[in-house]
Protein backbone atom coordinates (compact mmCIF):
# COMPACT_ATOMS: atom_id res chain seq x y z
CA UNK A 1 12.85 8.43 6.67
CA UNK A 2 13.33 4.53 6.48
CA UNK A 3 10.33 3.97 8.23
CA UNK A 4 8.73 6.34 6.27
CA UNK A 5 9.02 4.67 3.29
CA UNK A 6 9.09 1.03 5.02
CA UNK A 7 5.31 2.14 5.84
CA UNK A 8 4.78 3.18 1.83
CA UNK A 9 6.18 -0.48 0.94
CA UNK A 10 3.54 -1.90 3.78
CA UNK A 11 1.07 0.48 1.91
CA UNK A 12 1.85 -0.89 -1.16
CA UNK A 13 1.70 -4.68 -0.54
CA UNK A 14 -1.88 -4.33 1.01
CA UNK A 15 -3.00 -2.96 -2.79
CA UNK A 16 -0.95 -5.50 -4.63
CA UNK A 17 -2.97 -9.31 -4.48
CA UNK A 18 -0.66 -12.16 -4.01
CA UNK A 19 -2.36 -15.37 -3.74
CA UNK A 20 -0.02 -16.97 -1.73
CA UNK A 21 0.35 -15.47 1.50
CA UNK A 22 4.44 -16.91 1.71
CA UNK A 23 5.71 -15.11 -1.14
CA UNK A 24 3.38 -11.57 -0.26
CA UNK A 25 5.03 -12.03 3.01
CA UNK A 26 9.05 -12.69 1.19
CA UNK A 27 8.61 -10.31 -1.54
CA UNK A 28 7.47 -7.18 1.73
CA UNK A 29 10.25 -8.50 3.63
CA UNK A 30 12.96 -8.26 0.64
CA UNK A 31 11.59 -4.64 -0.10
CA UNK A 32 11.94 -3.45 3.65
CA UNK A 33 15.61 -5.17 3.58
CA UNK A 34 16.08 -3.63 0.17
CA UNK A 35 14.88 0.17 2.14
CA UNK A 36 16.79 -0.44 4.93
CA UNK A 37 20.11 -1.46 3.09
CA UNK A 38 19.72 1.47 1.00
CA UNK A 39 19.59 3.89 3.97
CA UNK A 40 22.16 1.78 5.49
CA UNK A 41 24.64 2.68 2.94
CA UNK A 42 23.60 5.95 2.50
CA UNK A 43 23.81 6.95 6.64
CA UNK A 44 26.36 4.62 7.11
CA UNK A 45 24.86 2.50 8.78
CA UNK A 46 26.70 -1.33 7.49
CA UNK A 47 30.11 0.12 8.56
CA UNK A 48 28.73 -0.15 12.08
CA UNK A 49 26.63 -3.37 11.83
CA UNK A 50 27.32 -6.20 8.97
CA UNK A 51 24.57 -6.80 6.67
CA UNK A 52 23.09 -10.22 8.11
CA UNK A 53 22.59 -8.40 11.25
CA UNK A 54 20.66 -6.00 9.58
CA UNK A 55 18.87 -8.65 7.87
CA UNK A 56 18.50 -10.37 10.86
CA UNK A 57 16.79 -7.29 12.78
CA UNK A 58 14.69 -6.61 9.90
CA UNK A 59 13.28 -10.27 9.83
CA UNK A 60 12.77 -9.86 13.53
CA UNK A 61 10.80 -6.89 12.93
CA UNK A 62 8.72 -8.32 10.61
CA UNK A 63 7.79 -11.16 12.42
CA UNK A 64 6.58 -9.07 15.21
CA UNK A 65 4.66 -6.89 12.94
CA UNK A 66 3.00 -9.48 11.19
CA UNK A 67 1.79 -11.20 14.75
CA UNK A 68 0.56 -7.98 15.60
CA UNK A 69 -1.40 -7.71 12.21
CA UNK A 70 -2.97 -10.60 12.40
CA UNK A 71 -3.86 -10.18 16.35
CA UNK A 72 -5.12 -6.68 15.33
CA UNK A 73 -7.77 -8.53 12.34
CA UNK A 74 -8.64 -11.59 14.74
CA UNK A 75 -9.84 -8.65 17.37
CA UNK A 76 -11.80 -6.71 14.92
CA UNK A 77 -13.34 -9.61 13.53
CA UNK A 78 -14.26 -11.42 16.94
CA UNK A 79 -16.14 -7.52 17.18
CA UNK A 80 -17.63 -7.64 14.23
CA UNK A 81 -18.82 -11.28 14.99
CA UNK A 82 -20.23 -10.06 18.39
CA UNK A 83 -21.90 -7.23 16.84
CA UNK A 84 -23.48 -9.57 14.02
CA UNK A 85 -24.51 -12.00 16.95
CA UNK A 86 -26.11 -8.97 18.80
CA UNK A 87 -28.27 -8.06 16.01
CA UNK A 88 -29.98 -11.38 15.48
């Protein structure tokens, strides 16, 4: 369910047009800690692991999404460039 809804919250931030790629990037990053904290609660998942672990993971896991996001565009757009190149 939490990643679920951290995938809505991805979903949503790709709609919503922030001009400055820091704050898109904090303000998706406090929502998926916001998520996560409330499912922590909820499954009890803080009375196993403090909080600034959890905050620590899901910073972790953003970063690695993020560097696969942006791997993922430069790929399709070095194809897109190829195929541009090919048609000239």
């Amino acid at each position: 369910m939490a990643s679920v809804v951290c995938e809505v919250i991805k979903h949503m931030m790709y709609k919503i047009d922030i001009a400055n790629i820091y704050l898109g990037i904090l303000l998706h990053y406090l929502l998926v800690l916001a998520a996560v904290l409330i499912f922590g609660y909820a499954f009890n998942w803080v009375n196993q692991l403090p909080v600034y672990v959890l905050a620590g993971m899901c910073g972790v896991v953003l970063i690695l999404c993020c560097y696969l996001d942006i791997s993922r565009v430069k790929a399709d757009i070095d194809e897109i460039n190829g195929l541009c190149e090919n048609r000239l």
